[in-house]
N, C-alpha and C. Protein backbone atom coordinates (compact mmCIF):
# COMPACT_ATOMS: atom_id res chain seq x y z
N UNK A 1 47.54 -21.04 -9.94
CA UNK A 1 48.17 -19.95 -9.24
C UNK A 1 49.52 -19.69 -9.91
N UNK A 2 49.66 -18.49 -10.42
CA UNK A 2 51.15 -17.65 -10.86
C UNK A 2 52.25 -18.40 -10.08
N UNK A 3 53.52 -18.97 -10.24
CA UNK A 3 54.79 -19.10 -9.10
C UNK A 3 54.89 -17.38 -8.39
N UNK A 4 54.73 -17.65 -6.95
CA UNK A 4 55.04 -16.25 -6.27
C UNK A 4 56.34 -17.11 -5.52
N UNK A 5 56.92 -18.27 -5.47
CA UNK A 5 57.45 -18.58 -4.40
C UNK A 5 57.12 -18.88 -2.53
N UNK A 6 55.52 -19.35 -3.06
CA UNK A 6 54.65 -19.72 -2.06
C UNK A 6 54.22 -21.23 -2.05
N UNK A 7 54.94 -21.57 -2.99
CA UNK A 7 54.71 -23.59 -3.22
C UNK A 7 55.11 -24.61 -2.20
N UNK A 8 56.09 -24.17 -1.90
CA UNK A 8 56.65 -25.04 -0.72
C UNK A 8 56.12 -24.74 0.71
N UNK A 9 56.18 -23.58 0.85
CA UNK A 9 55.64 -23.53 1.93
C UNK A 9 54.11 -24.09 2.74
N UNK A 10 53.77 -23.18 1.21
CA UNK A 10 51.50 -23.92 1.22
C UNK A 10 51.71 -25.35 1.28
N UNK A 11 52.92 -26.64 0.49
CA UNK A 11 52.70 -27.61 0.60
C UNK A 11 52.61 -28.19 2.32
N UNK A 12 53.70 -27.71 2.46
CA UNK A 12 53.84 -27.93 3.81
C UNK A 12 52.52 -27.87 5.06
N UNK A 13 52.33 -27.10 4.54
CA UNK A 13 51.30 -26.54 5.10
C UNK A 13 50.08 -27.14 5.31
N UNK A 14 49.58 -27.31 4.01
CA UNK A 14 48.83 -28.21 3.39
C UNK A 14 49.13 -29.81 4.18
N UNK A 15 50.39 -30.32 4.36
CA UNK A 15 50.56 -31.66 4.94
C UNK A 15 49.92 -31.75 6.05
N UNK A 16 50.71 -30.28 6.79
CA UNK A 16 50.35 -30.65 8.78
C UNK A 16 48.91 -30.24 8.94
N UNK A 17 48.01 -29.88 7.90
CA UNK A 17 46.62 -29.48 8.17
C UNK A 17 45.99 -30.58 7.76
N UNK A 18 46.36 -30.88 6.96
CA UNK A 18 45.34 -32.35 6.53
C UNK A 18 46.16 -33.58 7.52
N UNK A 19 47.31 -33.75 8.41
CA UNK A 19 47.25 -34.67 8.91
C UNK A 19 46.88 -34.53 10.22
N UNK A 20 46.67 -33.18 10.67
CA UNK A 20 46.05 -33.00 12.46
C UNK A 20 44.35 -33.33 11.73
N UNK A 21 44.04 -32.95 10.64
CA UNK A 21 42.59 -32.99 10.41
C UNK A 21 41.87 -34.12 10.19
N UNK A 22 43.14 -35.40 10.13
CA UNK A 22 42.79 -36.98 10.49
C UNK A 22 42.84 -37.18 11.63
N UNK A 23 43.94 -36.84 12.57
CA UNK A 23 43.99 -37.00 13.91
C UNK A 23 42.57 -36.68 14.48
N UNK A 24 42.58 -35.68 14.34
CA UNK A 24 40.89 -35.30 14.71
C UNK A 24 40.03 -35.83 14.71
N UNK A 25 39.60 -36.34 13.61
CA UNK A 25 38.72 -37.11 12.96
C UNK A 25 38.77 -38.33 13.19
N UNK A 26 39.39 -39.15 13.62
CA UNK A 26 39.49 -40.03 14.23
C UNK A 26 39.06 -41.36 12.98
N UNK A 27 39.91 -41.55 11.95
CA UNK A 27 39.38 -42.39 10.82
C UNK A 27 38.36 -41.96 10.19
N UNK A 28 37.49 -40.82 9.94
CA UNK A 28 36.61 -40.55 9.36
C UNK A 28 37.08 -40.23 8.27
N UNK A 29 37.40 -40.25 7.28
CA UNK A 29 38.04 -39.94 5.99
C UNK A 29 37.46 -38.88 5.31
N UNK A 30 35.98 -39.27 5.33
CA UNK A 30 35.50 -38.06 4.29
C UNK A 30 35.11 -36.33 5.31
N UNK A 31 35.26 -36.92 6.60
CA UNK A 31 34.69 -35.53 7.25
C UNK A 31 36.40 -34.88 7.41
N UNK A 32 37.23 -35.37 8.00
CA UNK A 32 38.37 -35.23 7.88
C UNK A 32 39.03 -34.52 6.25
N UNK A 33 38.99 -34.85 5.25
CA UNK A 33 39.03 -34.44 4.29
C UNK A 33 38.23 -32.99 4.03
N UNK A 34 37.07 -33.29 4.64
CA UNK A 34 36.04 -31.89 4.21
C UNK A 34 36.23 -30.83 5.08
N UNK A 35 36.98 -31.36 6.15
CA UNK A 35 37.16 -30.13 7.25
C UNK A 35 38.46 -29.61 7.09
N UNK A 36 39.76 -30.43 6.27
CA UNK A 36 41.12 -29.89 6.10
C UNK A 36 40.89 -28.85 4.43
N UNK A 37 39.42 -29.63 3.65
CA UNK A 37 39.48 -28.95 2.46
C UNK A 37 39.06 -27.46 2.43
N UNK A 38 38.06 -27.33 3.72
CA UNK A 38 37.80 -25.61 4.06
C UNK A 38 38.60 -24.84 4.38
N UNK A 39 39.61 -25.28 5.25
CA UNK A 39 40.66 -24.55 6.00
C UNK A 39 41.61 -24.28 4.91
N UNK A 40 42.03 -25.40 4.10
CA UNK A 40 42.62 -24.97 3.03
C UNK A 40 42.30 -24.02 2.02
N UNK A 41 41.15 -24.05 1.52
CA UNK A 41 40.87 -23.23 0.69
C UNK A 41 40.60 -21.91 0.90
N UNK A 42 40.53 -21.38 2.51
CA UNK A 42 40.79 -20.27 3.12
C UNK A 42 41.90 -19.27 2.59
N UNK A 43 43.03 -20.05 3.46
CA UNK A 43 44.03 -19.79 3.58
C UNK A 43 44.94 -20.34 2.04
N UNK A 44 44.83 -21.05 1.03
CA UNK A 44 45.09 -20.33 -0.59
C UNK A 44 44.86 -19.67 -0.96
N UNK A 45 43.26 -19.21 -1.29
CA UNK A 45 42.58 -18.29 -2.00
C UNK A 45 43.54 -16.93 -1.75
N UNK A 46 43.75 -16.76 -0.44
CA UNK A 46 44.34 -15.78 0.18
C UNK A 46 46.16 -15.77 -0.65
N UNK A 47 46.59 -16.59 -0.64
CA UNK A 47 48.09 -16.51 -1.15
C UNK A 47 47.55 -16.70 -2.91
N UNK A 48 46.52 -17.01 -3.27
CA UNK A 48 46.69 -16.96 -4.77
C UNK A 48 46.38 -15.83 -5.05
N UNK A 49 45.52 -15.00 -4.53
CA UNK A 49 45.29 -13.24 -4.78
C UNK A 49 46.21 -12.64 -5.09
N UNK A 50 47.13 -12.92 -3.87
CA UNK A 50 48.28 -12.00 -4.17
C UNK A 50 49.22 -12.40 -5.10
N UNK A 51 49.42 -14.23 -4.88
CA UNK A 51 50.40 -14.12 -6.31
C UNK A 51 49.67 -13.70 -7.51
N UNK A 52 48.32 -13.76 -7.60
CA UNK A 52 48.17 -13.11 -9.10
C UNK A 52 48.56 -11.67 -8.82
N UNK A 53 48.22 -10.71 -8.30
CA UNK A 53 48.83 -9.36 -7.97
C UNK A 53 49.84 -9.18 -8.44
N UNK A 54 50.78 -10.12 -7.90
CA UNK A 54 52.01 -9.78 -7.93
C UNK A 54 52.45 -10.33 -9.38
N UNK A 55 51.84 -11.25 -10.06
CA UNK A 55 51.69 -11.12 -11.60
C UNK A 55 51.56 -10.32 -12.45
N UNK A 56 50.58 -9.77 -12.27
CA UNK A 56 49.94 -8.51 -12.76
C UNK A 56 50.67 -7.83 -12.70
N UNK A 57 51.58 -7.23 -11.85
CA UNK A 57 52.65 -6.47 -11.72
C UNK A 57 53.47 -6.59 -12.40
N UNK A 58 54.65 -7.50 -12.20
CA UNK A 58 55.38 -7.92 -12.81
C UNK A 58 54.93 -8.25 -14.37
N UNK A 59 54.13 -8.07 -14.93
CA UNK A 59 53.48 -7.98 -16.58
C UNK A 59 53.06 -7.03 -16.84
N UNK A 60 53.13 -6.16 -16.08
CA UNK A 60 52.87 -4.64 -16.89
C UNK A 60 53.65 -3.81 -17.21
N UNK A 61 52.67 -2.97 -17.95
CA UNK A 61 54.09 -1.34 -18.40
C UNK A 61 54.68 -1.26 -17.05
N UNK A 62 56.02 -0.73 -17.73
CA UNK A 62 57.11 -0.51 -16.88
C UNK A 62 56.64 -0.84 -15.67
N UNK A 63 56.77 -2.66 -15.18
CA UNK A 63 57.16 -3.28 -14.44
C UNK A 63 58.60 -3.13 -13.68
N UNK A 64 59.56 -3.11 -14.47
CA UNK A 64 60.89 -2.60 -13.61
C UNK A 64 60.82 -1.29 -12.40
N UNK A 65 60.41 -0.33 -13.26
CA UNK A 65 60.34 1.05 -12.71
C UNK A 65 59.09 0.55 -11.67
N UNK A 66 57.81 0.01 -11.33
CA UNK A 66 56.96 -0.06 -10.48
C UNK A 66 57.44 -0.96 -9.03
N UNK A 67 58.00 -2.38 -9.62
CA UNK A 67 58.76 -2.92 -8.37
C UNK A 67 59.75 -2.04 -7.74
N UNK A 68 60.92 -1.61 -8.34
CA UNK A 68 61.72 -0.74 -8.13
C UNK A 68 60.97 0.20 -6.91
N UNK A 69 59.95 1.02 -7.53
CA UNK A 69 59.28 2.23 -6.55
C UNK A 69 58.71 0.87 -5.26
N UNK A 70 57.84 -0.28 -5.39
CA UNK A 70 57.73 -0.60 -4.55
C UNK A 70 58.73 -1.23 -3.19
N UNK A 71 59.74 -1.38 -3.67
CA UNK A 71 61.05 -1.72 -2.63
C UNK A 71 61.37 -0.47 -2.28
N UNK A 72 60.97 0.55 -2.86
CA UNK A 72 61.80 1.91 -2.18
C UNK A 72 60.76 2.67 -1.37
């Protein structure tokens, strides 16, 4: 995934989902794991889209002038 400035947060994120998804699970390790690895990969896929987007953007012709129009 491109840096969008979504790293810290997804980590975070990533922590309190995989540790309610042990709680849950009650020592099951691998179902626990397989049930925090769906939810996760939900909800990345989703923030890596856009940081590539927002890659893509930022690497194209007149990138300045396009962000520019998009803040305005």
């Amino acid at each position: 995934m491109p840096p969008a400035g979504d790293g810290v947060n997804l980590a975070m994120l990533d922590a309190m989902e995989l540790a309610l998804s042990i709680v849950r699970h009650e020592g099951e390790w691998d179902k626990a794991i397989e049930a925090y690895e769906q939810k996760m990969y939900a909800y990345s896929s989703e923030t890596a889209k856009m940081a590539y987007a927002q890659f893509k953007l930022m690497m194209s012709e007149n990138a300045v002038t396009k962000i520019k129009q998009l803040f305005e």
